[in-house]
Structures are given as structure tokens and as C-alpha cells.
N, C-alpha and C. Protein backbone atom coordinates (compact mmCIF):
# COMPACT_ATOMS: atom_id res chain seq x y z
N UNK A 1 0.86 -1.17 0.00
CA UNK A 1 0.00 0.00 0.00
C UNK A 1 0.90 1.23 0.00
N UNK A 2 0.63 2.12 -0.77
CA UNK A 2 1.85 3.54 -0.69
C UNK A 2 1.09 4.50 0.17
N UNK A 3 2.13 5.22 0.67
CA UNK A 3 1.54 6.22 1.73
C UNK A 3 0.43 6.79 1.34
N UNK A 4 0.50 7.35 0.24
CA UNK A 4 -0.99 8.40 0.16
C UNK A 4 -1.70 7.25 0.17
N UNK A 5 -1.99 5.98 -0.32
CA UNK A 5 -3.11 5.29 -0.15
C UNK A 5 -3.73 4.89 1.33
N UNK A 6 -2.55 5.01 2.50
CA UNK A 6 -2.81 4.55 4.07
C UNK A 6 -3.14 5.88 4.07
N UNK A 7 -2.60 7.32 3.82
CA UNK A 7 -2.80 8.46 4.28
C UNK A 7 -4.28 8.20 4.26
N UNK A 8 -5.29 8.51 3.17
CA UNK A 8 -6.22 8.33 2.81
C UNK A 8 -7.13 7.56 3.43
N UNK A 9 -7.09 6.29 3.72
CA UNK A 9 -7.28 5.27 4.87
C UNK A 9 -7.90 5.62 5.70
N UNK A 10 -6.34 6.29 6.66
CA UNK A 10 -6.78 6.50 7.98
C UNK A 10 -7.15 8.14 7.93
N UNK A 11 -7.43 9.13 7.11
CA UNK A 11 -7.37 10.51 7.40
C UNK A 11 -6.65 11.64 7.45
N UNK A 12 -5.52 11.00 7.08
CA UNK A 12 -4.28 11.69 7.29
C UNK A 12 -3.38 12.29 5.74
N UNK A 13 -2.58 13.19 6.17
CA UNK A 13 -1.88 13.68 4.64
C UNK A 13 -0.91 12.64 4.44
N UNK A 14 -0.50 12.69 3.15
CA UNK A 14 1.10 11.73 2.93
C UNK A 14 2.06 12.31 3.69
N UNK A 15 2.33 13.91 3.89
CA UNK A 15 3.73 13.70 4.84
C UNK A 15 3.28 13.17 6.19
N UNK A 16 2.43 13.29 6.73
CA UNK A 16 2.44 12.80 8.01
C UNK A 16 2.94 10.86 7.99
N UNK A 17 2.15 10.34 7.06
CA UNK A 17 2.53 9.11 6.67
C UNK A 17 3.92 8.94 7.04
N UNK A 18 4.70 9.72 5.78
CA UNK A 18 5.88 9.78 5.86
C UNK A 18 6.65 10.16 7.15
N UNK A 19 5.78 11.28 7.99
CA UNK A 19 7.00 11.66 8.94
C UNK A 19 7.05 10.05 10.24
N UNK A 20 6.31 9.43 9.95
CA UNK A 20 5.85 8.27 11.13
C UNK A 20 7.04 7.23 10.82
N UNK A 21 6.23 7.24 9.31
CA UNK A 21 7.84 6.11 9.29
C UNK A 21 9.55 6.19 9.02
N UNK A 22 9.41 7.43 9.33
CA UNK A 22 10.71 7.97 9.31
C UNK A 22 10.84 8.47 11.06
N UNK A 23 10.48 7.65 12.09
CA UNK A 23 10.31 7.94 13.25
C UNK A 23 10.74 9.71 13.65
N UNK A 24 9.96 10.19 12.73
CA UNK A 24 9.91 11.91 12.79
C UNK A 24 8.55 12.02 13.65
N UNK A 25 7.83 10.70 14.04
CA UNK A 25 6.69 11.73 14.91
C UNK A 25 5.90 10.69 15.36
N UNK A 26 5.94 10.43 16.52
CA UNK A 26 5.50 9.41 17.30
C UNK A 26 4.00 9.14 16.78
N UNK A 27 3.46 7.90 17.61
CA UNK A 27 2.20 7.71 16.87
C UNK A 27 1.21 7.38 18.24
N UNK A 28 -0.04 7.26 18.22
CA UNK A 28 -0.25 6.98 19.79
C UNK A 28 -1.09 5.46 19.69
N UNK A 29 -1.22 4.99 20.65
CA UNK A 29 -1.43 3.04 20.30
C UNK A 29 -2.90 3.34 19.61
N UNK A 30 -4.07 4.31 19.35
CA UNK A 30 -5.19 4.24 18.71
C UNK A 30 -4.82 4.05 17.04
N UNK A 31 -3.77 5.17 16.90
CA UNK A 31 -3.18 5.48 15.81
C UNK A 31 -2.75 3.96 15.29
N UNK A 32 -1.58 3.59 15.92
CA UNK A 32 -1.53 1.77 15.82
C UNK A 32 -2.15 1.23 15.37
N UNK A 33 -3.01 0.90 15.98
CA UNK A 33 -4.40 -0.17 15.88
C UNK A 33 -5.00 -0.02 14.40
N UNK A 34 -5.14 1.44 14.16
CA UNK A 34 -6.00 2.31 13.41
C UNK A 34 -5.25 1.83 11.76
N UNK A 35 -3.74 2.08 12.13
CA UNK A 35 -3.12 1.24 11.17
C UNK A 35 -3.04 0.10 10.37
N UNK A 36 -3.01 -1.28 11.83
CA UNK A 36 -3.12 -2.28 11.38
C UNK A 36 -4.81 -2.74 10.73
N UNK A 37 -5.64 -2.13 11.16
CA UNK A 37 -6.88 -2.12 10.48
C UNK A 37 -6.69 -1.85 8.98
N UNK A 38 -5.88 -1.16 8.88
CA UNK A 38 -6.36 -0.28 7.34
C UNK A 38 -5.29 -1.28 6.52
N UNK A 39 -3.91 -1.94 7.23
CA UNK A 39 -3.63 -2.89 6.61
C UNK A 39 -3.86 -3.97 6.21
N UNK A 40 -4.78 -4.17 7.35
CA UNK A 40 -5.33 -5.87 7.01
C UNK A 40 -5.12 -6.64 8.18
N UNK A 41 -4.34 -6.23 8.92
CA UNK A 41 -3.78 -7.05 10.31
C UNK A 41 -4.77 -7.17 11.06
N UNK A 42 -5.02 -8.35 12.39
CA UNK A 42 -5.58 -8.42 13.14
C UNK A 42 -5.08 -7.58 14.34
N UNK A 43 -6.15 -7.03 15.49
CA UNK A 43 -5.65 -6.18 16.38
C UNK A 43 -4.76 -6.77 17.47
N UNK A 44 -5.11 -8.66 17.75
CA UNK A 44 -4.07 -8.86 18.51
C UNK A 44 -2.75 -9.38 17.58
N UNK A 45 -2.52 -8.94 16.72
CA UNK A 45 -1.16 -9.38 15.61
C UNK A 45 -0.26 -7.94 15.89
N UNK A 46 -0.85 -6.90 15.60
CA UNK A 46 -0.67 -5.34 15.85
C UNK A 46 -0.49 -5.89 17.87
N UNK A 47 -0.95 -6.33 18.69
CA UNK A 47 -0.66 -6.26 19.89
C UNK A 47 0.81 -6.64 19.98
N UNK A 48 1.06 -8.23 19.72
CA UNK A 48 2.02 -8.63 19.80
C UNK A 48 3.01 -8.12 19.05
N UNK A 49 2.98 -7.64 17.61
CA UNK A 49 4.23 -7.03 16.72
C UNK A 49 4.52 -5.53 17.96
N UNK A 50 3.51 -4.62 18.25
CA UNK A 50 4.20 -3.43 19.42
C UNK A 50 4.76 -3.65 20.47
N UNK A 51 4.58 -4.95 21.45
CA UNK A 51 5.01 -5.26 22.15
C UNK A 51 6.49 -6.00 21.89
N UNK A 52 6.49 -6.31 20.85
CA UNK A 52 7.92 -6.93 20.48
C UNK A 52 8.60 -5.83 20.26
N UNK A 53 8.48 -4.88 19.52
CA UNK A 53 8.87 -3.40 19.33
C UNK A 53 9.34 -2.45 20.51
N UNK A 54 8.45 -2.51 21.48
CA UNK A 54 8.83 -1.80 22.42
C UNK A 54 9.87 -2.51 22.88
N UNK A 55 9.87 -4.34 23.21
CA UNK A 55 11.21 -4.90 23.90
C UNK A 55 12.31 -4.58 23.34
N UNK A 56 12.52 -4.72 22.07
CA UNK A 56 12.78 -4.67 21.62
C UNK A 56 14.34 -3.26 21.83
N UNK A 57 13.28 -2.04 21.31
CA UNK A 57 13.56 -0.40 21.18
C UNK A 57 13.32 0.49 22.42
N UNK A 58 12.82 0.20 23.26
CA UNK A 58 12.05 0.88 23.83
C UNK A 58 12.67 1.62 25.28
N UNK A 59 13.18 2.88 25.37
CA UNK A 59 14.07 3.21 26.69
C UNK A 59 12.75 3.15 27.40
N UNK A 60 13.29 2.46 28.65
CA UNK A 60 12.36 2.61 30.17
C UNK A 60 12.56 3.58 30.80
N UNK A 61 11.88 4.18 31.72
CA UNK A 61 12.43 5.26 32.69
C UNK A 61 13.18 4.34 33.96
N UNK A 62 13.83 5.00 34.84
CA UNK A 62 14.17 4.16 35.77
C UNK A 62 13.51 3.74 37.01
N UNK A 63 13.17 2.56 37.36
CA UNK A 63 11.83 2.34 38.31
C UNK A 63 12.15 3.36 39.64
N UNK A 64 10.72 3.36 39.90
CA UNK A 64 10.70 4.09 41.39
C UNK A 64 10.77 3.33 42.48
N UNK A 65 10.85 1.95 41.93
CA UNK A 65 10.77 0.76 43.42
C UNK A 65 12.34 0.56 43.63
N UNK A 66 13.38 0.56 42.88
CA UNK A 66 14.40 -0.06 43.12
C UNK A 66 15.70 1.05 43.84
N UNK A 67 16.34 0.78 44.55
CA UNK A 67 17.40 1.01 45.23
C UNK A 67 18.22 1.88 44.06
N UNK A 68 18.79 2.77 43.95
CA UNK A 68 19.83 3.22 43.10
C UNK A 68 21.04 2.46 43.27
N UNK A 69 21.23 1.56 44.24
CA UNK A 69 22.53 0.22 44.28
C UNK A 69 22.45 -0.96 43.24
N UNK A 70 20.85 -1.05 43.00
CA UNK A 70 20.38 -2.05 42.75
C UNK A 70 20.88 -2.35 40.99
């Protein structure tokens, strides 16, 4: 599918398309979802592919439970 055709899809212009997958501009998990819909994906396929993503990529903040020794 080419961008203007997902642009279109979901509502959106082609650069925005573009700026997403050029991690120029975060996306929020509706947006996600909203995606894998318009691709064809199932929503728990889109669950598991973000969650692999985040293990993946994803900086944590540093917990508030643990010891700074720890």
C-alpha cells in the first residue's frame, strides 16, 4: 500500500505518513491499531508485533521501586 493510499485510509496527509515512518513523529497506540486495520492485520497481531517493538527499542524510565545500588 503507498503512503498516500494509508494516508487516505486512515485521514491523514502523505507527509504525516511519511514523517511516522521515518520515526519523525511518534504515533499513539489508537493510531496503531487504526493502522493495522487499514492494513489488514488483526488487532491482537498489531498487539504482539508493538510489544515486540517496544522490547525490543524501547528506553524505560528508571523504576521508582528499586534502590539506586540495585
Amino acid at each position: 500500500m503507498s503512503q498516500t493510499a494509508l494516508a487516505n485510509e486512515l485521514g491523514h496527509d502523505q507527509a504525516m505518513v511519511s514523517r511516522i515512518e521515518a520515526s519523525q513523529r511518534k504515533v499513539s497506540v489508537e493510531d496503531i491499531f487504526r493502522w493495522g486495520d487499514a492494513l489488514g492485520i488483526k488487532a491482537s497481531e498489531v498487539a504482539l508485533l508493538a510489544a515486540e517493538v517496544w522490547t525490543a527499542t524501547a528506553e524505560r524510565p528508571p523504576s521508582l521501586w528499586r534502590a539506586e545500588d540495585d
